[in-house]
N, C-alpha and C. Protein backbone atom coordinates (compact mmCIF):
# COMPACT_ATOMS: atom_id res chain seq x y z
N UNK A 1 0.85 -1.18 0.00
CA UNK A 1 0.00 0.00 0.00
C UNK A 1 0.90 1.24 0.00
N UNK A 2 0.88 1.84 -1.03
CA UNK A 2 1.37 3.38 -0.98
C UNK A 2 0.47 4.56 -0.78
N UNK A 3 1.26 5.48 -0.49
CA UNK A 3 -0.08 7.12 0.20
C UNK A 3 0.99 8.12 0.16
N UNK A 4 0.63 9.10 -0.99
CA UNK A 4 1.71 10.09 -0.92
C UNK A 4 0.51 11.47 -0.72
N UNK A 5 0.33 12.03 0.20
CA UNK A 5 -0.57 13.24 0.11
C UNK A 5 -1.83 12.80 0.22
N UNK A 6 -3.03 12.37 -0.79
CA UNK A 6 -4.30 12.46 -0.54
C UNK A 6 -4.39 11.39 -1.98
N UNK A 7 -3.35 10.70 -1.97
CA UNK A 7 -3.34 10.13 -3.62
C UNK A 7 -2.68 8.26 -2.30
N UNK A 8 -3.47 7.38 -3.10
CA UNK A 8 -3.64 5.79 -1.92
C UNK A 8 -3.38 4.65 -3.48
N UNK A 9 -2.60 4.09 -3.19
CA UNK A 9 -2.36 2.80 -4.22
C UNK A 9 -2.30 1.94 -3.73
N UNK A 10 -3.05 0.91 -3.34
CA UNK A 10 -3.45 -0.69 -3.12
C UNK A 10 -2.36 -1.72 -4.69
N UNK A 11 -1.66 -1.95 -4.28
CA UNK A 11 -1.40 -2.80 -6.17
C UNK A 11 -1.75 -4.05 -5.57
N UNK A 12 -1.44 -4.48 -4.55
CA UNK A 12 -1.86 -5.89 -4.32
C UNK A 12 -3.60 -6.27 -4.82
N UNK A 13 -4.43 -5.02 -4.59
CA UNK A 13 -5.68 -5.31 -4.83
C UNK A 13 -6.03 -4.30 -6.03
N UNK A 14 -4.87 -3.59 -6.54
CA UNK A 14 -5.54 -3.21 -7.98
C UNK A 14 -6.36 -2.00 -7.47
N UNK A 15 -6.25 -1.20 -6.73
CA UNK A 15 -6.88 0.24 -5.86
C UNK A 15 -6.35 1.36 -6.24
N UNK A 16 -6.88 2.35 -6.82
CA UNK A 16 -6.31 3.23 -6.46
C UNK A 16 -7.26 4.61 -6.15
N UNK A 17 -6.75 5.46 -5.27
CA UNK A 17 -8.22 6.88 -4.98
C UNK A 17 -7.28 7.75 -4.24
N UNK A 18 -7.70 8.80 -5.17
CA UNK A 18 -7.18 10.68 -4.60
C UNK A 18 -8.24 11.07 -3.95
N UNK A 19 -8.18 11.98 -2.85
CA UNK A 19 -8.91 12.55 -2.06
C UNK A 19 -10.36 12.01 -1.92
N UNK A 20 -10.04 10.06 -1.58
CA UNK A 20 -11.35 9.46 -1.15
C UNK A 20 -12.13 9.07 -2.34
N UNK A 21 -11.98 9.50 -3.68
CA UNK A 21 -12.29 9.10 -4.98
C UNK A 21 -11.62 7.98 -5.54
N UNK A 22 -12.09 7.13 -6.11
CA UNK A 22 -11.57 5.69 -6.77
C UNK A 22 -11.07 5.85 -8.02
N UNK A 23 -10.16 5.87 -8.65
CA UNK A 23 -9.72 6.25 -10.22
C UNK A 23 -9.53 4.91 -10.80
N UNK A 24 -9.97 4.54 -11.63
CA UNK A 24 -10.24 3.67 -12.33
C UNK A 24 -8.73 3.62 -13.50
N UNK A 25 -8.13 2.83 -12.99
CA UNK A 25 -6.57 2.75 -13.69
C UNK A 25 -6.29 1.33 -14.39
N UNK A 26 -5.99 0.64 -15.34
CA UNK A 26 -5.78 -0.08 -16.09
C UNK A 26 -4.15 -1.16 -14.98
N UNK A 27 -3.90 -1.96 -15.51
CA UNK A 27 -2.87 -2.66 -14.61
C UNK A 27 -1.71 -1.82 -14.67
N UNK A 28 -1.55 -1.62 -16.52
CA UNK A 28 -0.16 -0.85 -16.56
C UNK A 28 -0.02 0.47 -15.96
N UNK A 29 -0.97 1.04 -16.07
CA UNK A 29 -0.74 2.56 -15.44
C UNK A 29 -0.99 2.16 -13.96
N UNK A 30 -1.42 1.35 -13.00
CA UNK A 30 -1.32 1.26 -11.95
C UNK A 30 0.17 1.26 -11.27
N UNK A 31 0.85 0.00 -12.12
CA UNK A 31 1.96 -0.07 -12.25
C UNK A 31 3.32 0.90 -12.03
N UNK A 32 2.86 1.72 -13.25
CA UNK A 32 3.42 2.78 -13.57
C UNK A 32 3.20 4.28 -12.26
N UNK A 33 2.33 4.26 -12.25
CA UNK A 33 2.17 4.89 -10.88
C UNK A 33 2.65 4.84 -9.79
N UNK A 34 2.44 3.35 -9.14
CA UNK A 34 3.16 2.66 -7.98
C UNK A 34 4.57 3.38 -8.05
N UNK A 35 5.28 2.78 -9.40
CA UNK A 35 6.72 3.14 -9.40
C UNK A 35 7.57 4.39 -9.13
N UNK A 36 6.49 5.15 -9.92
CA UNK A 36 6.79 6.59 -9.78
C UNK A 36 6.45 7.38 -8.46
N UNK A 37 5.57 6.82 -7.53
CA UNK A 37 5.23 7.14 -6.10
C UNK A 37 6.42 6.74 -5.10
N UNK A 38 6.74 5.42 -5.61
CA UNK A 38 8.14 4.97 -4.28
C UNK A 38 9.02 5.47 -5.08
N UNK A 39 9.23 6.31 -6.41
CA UNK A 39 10.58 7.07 -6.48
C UNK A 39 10.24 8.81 -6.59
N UNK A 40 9.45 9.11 -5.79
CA UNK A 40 9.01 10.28 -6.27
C UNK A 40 10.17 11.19 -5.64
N UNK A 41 9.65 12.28 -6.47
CA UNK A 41 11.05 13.36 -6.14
C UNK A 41 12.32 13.01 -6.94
N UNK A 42 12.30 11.68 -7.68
CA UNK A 42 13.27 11.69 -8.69
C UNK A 42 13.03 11.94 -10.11
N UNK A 43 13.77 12.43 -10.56
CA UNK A 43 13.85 12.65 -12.61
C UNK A 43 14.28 11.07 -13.37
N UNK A 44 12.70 10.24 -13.61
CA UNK A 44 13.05 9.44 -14.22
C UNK A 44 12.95 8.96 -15.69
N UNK A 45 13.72 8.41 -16.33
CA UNK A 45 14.02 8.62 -17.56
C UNK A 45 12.86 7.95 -18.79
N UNK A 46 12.43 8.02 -19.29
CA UNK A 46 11.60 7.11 -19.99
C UNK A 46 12.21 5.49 -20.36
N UNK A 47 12.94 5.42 -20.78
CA UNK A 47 14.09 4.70 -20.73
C UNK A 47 14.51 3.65 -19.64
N UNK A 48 14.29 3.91 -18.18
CA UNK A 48 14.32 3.75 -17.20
C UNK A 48 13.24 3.29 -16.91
N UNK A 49 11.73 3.31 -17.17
CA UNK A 49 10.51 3.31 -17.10
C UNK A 49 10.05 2.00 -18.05
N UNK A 50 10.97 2.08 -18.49
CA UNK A 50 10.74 0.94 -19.90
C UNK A 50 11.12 0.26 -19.22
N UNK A 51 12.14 0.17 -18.39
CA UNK A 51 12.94 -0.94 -18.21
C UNK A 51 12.12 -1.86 -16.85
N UNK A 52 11.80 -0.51 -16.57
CA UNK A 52 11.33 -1.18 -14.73
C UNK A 52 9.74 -1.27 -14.72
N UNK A 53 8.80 -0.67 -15.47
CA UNK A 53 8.02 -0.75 -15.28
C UNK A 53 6.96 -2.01 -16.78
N UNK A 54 7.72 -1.96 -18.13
CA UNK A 54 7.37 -2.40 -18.91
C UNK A 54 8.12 -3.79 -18.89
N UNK A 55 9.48 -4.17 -18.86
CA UNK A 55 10.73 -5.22 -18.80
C UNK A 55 11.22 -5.24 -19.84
N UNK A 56 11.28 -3.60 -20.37
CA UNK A 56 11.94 -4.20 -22.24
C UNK A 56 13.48 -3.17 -21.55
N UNK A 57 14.12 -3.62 -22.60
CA UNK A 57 15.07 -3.03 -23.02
C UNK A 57 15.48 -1.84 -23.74
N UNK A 58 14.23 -1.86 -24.62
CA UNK A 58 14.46 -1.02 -25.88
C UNK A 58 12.99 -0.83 -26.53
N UNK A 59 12.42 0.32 -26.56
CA UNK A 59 10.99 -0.07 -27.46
C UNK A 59 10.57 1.46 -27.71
N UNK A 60 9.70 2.02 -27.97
CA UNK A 60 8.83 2.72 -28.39
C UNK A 60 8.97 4.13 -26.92
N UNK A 61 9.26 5.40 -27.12
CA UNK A 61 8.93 6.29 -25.98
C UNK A 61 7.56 6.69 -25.70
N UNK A 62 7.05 6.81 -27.44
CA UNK A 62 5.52 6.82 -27.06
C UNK A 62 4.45 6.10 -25.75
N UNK A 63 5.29 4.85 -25.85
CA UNK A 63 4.49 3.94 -25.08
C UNK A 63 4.65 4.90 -23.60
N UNK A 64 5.59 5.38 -23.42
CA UNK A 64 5.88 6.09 -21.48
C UNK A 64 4.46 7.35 -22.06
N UNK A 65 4.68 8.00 -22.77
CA UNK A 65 4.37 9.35 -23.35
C UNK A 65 2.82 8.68 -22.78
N UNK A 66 1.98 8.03 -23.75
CA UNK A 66 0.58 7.54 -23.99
C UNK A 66 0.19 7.56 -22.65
N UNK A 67 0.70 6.60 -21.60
CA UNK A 67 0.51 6.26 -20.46
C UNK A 67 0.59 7.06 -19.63
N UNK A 68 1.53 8.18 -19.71
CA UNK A 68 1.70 9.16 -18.33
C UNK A 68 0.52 9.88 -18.63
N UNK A 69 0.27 10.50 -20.19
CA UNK A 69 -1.39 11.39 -20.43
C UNK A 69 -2.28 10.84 -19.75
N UNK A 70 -2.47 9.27 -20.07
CA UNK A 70 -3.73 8.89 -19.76
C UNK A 70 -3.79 8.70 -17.82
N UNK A 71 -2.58 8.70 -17.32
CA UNK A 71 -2.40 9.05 -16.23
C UNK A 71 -2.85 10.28 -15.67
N UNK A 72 -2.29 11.24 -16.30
CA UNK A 72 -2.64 12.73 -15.56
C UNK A 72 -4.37 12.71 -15.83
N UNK A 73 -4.55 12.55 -17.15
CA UNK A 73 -6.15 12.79 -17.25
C UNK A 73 -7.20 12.25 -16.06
N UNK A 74 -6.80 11.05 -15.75
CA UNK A 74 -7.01 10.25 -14.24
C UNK A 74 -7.04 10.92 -13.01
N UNK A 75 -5.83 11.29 -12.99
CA UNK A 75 -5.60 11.49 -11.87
C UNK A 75 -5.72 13.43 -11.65
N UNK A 76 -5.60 13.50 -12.58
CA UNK A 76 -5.76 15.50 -12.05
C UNK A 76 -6.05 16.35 -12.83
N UNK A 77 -7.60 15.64 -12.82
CA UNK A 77 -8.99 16.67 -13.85
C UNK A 77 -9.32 17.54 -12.38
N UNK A 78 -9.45 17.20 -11.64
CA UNK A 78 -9.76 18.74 -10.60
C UNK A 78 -8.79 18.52 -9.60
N UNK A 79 -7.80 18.26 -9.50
CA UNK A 79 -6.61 18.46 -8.62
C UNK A 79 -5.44 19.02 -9.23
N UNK A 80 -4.28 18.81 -8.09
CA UNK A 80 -2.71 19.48 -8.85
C UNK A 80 -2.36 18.45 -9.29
N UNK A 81 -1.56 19.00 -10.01
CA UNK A 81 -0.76 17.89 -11.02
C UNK A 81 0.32 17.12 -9.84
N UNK A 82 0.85 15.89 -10.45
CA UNK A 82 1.31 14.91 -9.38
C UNK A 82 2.59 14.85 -10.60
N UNK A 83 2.02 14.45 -11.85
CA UNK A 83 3.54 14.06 -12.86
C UNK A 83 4.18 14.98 -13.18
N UNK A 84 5.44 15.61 -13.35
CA UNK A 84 5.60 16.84 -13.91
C UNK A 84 6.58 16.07 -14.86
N UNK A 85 6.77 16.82 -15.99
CA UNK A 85 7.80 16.84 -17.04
C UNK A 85 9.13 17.29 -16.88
N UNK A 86 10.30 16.58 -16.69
CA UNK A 86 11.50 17.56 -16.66
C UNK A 86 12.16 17.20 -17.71
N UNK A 87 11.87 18.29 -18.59
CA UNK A 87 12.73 18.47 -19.41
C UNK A 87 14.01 18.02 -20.11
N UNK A 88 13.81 17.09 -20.86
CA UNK A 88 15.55 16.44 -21.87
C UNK A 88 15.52 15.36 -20.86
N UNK A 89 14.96 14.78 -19.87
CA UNK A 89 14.92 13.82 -18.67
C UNK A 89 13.88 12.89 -18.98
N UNK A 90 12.79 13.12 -18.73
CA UNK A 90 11.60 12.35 -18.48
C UNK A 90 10.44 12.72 -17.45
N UNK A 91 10.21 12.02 -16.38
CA UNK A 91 9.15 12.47 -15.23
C UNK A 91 9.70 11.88 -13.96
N UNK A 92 8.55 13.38 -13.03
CA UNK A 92 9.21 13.25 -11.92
C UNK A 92 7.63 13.44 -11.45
N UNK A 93 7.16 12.40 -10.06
CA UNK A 93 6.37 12.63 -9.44
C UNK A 93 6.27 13.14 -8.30
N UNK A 94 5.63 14.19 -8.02
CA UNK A 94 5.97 14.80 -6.85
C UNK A 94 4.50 15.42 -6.20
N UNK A 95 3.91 15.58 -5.27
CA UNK A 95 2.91 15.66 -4.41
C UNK A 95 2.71 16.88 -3.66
């Protein structure tokens, strides 16, 4: 179980809810979330994301790109933003 702020990730049971709301997240972006919550505050690379959150080596950036949108759209249509973009890097989640 992770809890960064008002944002709760269950992965064992596939959960996730911001401020008491249930967001309806797919496995991979659950995934992807989780990861980026126990490394938050770091600049992680897409690249890096591939590696740890997908198990490839080498593939497509779109695929990080697709997933973090459909992430934010999720997660912060009436809240602050949680993913931020850093620049020539990748993403950093921060609360």
């Amino acid at each position: 179980m992770l809890e960064v702020g008002r944002l709760l990730v269950d992965e064992e049971h596939g959960f996730a809810a911001r401020a008491g709301r249930e967001i309806a997240l797919t496995s991979t972006e659950l995934r992807l979330l989780a990861y980026l919550m126990r490394h938050r505050g770091q600049a992680l690379s897409k690249d890096h994301l591939l590696t740890q959150v997908w198990g490839y080596d080498a593939y497509d950036h779109n695929l990080v790109e697709v997933h973090i949108s459909s992430l934010r759209r999720k997660l912060e249509a009436d809240a602050p933003r949680l993913i931020h973009t850093v620049r020539g890097i990748g993403y950093r989640f921060s609360a």
